[in-house]
Each structure stands twice: as C-alpha cells, then as structure tokens.
N, C-alpha and C. Protein backbone atom coordinates (compact mmCIF):
# COMPACT_ATOMS: atom_id res chain seq x y z
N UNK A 1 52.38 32.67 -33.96
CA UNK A 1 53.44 32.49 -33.00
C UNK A 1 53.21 31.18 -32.25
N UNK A 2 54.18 29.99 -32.08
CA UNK A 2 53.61 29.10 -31.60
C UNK A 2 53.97 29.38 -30.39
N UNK A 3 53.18 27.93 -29.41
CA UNK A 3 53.25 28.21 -27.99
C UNK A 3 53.55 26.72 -27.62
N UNK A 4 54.01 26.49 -26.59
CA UNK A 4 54.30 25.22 -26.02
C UNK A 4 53.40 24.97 -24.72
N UNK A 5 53.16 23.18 -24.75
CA UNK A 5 52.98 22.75 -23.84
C UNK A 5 53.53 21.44 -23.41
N UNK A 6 53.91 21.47 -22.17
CA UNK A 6 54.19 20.00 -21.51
C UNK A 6 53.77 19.23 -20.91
N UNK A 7 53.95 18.23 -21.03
CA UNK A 7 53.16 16.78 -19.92
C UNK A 7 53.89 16.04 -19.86
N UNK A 8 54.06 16.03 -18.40
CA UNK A 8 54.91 15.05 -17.59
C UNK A 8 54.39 13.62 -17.43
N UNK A 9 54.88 12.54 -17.54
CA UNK A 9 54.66 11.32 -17.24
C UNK A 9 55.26 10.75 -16.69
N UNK A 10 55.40 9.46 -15.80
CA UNK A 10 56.86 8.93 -15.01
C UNK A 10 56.58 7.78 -15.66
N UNK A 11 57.37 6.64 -15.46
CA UNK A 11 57.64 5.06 -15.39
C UNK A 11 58.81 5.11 -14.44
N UNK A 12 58.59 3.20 -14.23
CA UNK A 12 59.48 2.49 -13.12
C UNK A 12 60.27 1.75 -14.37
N UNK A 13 61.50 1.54 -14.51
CA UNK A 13 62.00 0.21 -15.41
C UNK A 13 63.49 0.08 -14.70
N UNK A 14 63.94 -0.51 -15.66
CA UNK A 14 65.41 -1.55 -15.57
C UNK A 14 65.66 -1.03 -16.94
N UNK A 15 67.28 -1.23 -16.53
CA UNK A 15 67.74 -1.16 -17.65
C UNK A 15 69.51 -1.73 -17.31
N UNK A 16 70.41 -1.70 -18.42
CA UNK A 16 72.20 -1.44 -18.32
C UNK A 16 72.29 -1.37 -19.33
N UNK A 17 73.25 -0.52 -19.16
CA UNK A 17 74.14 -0.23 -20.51
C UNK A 17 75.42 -1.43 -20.68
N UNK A 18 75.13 -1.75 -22.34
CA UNK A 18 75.84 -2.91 -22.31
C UNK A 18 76.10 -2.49 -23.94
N UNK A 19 77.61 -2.98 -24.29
CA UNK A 19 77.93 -2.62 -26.11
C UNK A 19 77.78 -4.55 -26.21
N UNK A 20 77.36 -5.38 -26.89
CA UNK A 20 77.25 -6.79 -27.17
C UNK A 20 78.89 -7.19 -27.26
N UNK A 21 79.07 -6.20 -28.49
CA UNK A 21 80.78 -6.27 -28.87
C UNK A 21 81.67 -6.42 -27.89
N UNK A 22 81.41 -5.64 -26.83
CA UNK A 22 82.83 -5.58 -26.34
C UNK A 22 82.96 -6.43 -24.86
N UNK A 23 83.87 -7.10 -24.68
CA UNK A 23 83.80 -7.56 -23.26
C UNK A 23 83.54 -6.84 -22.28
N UNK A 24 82.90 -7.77 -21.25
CA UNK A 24 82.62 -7.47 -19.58
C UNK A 24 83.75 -6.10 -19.17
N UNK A 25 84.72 -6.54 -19.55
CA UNK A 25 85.64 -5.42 -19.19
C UNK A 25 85.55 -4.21 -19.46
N UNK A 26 85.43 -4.52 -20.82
CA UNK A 26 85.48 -2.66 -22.18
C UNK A 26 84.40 -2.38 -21.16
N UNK A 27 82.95 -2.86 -20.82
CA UNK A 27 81.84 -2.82 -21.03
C UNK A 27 81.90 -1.74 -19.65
N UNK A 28 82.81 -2.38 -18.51
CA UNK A 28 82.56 -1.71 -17.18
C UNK A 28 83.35 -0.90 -17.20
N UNK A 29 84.21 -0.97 -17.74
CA UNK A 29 85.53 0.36 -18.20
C UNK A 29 84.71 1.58 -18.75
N UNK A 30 83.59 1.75 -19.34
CA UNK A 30 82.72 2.36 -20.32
C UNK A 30 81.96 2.89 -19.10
N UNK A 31 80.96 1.50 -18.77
CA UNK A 31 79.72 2.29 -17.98
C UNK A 31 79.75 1.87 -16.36
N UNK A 32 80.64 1.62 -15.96
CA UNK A 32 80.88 1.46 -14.51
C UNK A 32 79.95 0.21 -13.89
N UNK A 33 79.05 0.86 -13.15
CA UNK A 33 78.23 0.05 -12.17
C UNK A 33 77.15 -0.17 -13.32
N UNK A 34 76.80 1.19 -14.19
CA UNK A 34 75.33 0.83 -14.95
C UNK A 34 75.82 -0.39 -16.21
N UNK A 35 77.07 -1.03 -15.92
CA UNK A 35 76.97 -2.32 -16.84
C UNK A 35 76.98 -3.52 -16.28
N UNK A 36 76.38 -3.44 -14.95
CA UNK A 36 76.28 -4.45 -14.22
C UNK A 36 75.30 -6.26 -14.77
N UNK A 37 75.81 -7.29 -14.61
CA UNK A 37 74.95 -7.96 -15.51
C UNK A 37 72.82 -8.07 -14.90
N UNK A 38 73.10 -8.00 -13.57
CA UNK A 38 71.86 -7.91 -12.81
C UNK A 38 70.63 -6.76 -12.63
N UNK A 39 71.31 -5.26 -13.98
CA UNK A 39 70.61 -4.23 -14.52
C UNK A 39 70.42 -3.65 -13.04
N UNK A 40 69.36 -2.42 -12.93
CA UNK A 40 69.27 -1.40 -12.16
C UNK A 40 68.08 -0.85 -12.56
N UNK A 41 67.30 -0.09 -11.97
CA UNK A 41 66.26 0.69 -12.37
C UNK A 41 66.04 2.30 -11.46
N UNK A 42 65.15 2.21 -12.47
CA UNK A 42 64.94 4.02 -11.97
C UNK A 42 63.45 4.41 -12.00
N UNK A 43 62.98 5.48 -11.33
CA UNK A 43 61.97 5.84 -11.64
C UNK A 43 61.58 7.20 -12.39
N UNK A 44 61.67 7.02 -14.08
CA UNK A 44 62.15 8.17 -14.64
C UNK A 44 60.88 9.07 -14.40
N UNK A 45 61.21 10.14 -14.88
CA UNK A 45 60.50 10.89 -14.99
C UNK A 45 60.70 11.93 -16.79
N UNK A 46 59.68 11.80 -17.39
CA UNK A 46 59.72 11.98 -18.94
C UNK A 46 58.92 13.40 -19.25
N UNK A 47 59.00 14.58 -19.59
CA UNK A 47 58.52 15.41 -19.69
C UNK A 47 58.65 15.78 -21.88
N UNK A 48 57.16 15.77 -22.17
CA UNK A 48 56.95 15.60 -24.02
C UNK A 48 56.60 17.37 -23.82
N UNK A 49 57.45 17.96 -24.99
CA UNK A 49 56.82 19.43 -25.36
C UNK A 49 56.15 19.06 -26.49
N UNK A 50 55.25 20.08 -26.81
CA UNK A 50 54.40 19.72 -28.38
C UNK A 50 54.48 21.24 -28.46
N UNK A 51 54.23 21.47 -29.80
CA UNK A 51 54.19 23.36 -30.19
C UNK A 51 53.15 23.39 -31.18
N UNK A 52 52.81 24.31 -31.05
CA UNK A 52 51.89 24.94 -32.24
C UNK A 52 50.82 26.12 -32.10
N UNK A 53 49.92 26.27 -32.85
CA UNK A 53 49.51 27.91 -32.65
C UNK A 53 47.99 27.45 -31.61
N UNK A 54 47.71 27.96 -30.81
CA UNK A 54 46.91 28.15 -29.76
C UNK A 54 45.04 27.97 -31.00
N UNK A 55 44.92 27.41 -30.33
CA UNK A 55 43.17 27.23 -30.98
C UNK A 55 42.80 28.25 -30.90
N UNK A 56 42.13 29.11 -31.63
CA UNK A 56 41.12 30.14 -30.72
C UNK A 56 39.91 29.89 -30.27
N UNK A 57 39.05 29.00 -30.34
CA UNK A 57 38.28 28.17 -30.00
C UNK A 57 38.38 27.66 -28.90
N UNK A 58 39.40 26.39 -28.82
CA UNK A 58 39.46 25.76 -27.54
C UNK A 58 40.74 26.09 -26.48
N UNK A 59 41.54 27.17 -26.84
CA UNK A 59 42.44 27.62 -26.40
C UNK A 59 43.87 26.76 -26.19
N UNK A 60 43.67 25.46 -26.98
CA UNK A 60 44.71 24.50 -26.53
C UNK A 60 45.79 24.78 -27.79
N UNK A 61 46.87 23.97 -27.43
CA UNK A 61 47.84 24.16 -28.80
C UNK A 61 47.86 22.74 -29.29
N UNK A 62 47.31 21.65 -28.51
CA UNK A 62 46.99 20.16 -28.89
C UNK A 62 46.15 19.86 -28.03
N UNK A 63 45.72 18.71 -28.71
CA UNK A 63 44.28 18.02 -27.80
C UNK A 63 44.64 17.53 -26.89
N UNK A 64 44.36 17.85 -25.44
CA UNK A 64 45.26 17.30 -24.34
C UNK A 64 45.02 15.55 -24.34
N UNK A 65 43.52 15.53 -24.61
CA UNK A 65 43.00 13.85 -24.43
C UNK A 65 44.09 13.21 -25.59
N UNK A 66 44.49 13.73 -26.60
CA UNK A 66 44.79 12.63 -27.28
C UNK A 66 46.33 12.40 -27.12
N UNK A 67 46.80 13.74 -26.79
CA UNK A 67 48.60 13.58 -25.99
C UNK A 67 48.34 12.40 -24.89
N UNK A 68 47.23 12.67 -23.99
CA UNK A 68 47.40 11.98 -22.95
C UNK A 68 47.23 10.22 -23.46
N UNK A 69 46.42 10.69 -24.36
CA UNK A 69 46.02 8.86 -25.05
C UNK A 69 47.42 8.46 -25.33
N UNK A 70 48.23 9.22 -25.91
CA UNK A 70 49.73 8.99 -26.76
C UNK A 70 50.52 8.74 -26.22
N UNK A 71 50.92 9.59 -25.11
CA UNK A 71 51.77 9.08 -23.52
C UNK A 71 51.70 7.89 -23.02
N UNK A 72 50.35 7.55 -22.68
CA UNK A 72 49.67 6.31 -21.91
C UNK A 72 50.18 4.97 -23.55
N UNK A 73 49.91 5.28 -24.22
CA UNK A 73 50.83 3.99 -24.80
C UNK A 73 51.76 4.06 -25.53
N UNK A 74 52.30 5.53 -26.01
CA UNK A 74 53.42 4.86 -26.60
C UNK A 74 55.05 5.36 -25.18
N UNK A 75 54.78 5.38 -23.91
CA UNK A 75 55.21 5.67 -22.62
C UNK A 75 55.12 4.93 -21.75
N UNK A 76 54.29 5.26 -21.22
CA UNK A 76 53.74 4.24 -19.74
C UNK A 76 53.00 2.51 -20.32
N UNK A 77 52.93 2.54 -20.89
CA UNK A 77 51.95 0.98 -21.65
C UNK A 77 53.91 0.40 -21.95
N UNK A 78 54.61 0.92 -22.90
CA UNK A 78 55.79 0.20 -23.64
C UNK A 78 57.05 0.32 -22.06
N UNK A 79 57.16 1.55 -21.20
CA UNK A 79 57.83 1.04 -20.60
C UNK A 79 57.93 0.68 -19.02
N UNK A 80 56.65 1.09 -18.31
CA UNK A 80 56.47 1.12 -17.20
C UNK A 80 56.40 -0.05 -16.61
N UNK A 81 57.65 -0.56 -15.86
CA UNK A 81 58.00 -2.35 -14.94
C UNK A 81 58.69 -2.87 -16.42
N UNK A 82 59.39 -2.54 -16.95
CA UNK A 82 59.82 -2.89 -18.03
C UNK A 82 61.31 -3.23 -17.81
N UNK A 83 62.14 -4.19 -18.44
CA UNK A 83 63.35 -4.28 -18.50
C UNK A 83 63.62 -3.49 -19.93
N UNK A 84 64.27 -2.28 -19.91
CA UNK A 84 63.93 -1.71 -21.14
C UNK A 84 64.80 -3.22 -22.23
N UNK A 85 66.03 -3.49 -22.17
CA UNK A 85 67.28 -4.05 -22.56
C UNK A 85 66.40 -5.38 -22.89
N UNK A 86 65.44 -6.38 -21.97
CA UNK A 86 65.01 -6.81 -23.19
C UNK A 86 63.19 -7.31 -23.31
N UNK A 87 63.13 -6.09 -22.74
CA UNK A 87 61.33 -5.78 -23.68
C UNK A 87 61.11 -5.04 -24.29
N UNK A 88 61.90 -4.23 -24.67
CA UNK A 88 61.85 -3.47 -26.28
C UNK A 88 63.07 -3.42 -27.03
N UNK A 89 62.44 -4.15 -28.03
CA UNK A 89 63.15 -4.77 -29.62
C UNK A 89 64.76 -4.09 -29.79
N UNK A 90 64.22 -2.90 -29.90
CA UNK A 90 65.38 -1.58 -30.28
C UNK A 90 65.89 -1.32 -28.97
N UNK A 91 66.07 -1.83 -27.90
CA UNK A 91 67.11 -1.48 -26.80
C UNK A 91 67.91 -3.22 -26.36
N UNK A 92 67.70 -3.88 -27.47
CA UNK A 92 68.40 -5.69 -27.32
C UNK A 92 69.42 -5.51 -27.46
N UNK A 93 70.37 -6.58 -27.18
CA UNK A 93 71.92 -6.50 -27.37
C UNK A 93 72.19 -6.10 -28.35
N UNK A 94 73.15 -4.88 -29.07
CA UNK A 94 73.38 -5.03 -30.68
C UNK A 94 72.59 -3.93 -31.01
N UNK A 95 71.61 -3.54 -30.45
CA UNK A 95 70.90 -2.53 -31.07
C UNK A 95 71.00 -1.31 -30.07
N UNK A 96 69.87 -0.28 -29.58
CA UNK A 96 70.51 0.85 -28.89
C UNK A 96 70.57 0.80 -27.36
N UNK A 97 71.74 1.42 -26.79
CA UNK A 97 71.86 1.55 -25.41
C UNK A 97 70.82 2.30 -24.72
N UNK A 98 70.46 1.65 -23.46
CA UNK A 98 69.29 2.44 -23.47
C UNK A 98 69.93 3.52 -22.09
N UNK A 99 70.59 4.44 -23.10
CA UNK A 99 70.89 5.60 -22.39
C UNK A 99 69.91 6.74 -22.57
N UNK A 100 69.54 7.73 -21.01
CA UNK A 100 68.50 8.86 -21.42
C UNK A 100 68.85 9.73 -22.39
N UNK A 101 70.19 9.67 -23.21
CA UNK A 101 69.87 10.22 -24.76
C UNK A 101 69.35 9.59 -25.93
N UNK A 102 69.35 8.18 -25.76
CA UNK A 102 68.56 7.42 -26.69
C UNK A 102 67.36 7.30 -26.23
N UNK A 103 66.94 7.06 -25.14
CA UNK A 103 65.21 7.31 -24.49
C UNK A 103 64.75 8.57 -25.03
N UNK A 104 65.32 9.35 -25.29
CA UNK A 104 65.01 10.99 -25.27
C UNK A 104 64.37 11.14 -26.64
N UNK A 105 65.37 10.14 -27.42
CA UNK A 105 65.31 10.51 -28.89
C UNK A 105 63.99 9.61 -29.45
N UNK A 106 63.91 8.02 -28.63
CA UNK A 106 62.87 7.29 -29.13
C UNK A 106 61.72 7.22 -28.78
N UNK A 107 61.82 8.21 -27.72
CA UNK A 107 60.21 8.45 -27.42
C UNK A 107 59.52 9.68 -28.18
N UNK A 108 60.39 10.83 -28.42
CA UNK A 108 60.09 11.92 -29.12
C UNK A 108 59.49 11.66 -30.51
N UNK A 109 60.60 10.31 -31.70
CA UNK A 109 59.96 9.61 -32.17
C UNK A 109 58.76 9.59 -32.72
N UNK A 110 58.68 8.53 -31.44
CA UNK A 110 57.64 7.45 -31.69
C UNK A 110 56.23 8.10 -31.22
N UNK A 111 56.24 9.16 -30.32
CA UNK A 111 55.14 10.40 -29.53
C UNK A 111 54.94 11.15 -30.86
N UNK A 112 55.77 11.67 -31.55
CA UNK A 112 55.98 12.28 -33.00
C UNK A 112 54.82 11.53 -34.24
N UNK A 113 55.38 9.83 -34.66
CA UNK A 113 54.61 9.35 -35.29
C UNK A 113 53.08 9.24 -35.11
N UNK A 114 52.57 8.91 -33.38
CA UNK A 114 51.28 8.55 -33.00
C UNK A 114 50.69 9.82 -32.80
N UNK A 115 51.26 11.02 -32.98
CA UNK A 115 50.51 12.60 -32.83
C UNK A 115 50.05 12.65 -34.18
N UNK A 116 50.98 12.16 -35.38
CA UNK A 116 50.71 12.90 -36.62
C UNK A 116 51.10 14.35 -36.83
N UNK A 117 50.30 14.89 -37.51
CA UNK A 117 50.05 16.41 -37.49
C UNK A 117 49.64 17.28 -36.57
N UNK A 118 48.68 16.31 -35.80
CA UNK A 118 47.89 17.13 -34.49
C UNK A 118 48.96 18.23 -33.76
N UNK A 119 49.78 17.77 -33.44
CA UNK A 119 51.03 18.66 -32.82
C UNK A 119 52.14 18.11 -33.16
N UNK A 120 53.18 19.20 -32.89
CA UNK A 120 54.40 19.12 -32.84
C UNK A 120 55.52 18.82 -32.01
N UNK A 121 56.15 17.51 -31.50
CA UNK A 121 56.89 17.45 -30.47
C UNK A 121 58.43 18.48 -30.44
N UNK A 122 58.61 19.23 -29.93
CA UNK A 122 59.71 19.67 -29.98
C UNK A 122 60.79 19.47 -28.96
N UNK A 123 60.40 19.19 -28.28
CA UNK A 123 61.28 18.80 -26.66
C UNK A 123 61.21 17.26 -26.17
N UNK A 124 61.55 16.62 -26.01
CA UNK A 124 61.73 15.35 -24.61
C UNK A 124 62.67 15.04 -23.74
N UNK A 125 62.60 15.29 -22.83
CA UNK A 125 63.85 15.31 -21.59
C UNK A 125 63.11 14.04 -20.49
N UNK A 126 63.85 13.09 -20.34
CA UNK A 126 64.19 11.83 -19.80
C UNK A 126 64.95 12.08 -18.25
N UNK A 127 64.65 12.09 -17.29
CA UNK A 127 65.03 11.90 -16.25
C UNK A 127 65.58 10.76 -15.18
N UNK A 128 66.45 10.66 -15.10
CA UNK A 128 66.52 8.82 -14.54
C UNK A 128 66.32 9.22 -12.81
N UNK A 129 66.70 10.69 -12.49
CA UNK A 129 66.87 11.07 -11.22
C UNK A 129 66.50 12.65 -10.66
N UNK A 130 67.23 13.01 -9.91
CA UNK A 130 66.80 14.60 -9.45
C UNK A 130 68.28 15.12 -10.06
N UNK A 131 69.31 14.44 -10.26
CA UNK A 131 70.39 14.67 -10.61
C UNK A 131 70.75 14.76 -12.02
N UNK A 132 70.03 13.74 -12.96
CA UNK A 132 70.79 13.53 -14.60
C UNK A 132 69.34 13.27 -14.93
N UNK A 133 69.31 14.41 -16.42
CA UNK A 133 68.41 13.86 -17.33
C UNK A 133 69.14 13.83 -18.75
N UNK A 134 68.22 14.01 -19.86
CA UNK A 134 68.43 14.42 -21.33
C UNK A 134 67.83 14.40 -21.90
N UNK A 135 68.17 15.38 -22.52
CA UNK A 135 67.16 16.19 -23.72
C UNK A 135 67.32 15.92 -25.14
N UNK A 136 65.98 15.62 -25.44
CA UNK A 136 66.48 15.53 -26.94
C UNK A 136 65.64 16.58 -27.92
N UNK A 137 65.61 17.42 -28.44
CA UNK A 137 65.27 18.12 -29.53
C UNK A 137 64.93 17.89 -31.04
N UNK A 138 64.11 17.40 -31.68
CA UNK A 138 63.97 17.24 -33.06
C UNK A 138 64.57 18.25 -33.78
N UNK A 139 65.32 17.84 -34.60
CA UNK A 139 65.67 19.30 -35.63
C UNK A 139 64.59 19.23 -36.53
C-alpha cells in the first residue's frame, strides 16, 4: 500500500505572462496586470509529494536527504531571485508561460528525473499566494 510524503520548499522570483506572438494588447487582454512589461514576483511556495511503500527498516517512503538534495537544486538553486521568463531556457519568449500550471508540471518533471526510481512524485502544487495555487499530477 503506498504512502505519501511531502516537502515544502519556497522561492522568491519574477516572472509575466507573455504569448511572443501576440501583441501588447492580445497580451494584456489575456493576462491583465501579470503581462506587464516590468514582470512581478512572488514568494511561491512549492509543496513535492513522492509515494511509495514505507521501508521497514528505516520507516521512510524516500530518502529524505536525497529529496532534500533534489529540491535544493532542481528548486531553490534553478529558481530562487530568479526572473523565471528569462533565466530558465523553457520559460523564454516562444516557449512556456510561466504560469503555476506550467511550474507545477516542470518541476514535478524535472524532481521526477533527478529522483529516478528512488521515489515517486505524484503531486506538485505551486503557490504564488495564500489565494491561487496549482496542481499538477503525473498520470
């Protein structure tokens, strides 16, 4: 029966939502204030589930040190004081908006690839506030 665990992490960044394609206009017609050209930031807050069957040994369902190793860079190291829009590759003009459903999805990812097998991410929910997050789920 698996079991879950979570670990919360925060970062500070910048970001706007911006389509390259479409004019200033489409752009604020779309995302209001968050397509502002002078960006905005937040201080998210990122919560990673991992699943799997409980050690009987060490009682964990993943190695906490090495989630925490995994967080700390592929999280807090890639986006913490970050302009997400243009210090990471895949959130540049043309490529993805860096909306908390695409954060959701590319950290789950990329937390996914640097776990391996060790665990299983099943959850990442992205917080920009106390008000709006998102979740993303691996199928």
């Amino acid at each position: 029966m698996p079991t879950y665990l979570t670990r919360r992490v925060t970062f500070a960044a910048a970001h706007r939502y911006r389509i390259a394609e479409w004019s200033d206009e489409q752009n604020t017609a779309t995302f209001g204030l968050c397509a502002r050209a002078n960006y905005h930031g937040h201080s998210y807050v990122c919560d990673v589930t991992v699943a799997g069957d409980v050690d009987p040994r060490t009682g964990f369902v993943a190695d906490l040190g090495l989630l925490d190793r995994v967080l700390q860079h592929e999280v807090r190291e890639r986006f913490d004081h970050a302009n997400i829009n243009l210090d990471i590759p895949e959130f540049a003009d043309g490529r993805l908006v860096p909306t908390g459903e695409n954060l959701a999805r590319y950290i789950a990812e990329h937390v996914q690839r640097a776990l391996g097998d060790a665990a299983r991410v099943t959850r990442v929910t992205v917080a920009e506030d106390s008000t709006l997050s998102a979740t993303y789920e691996p199928g």
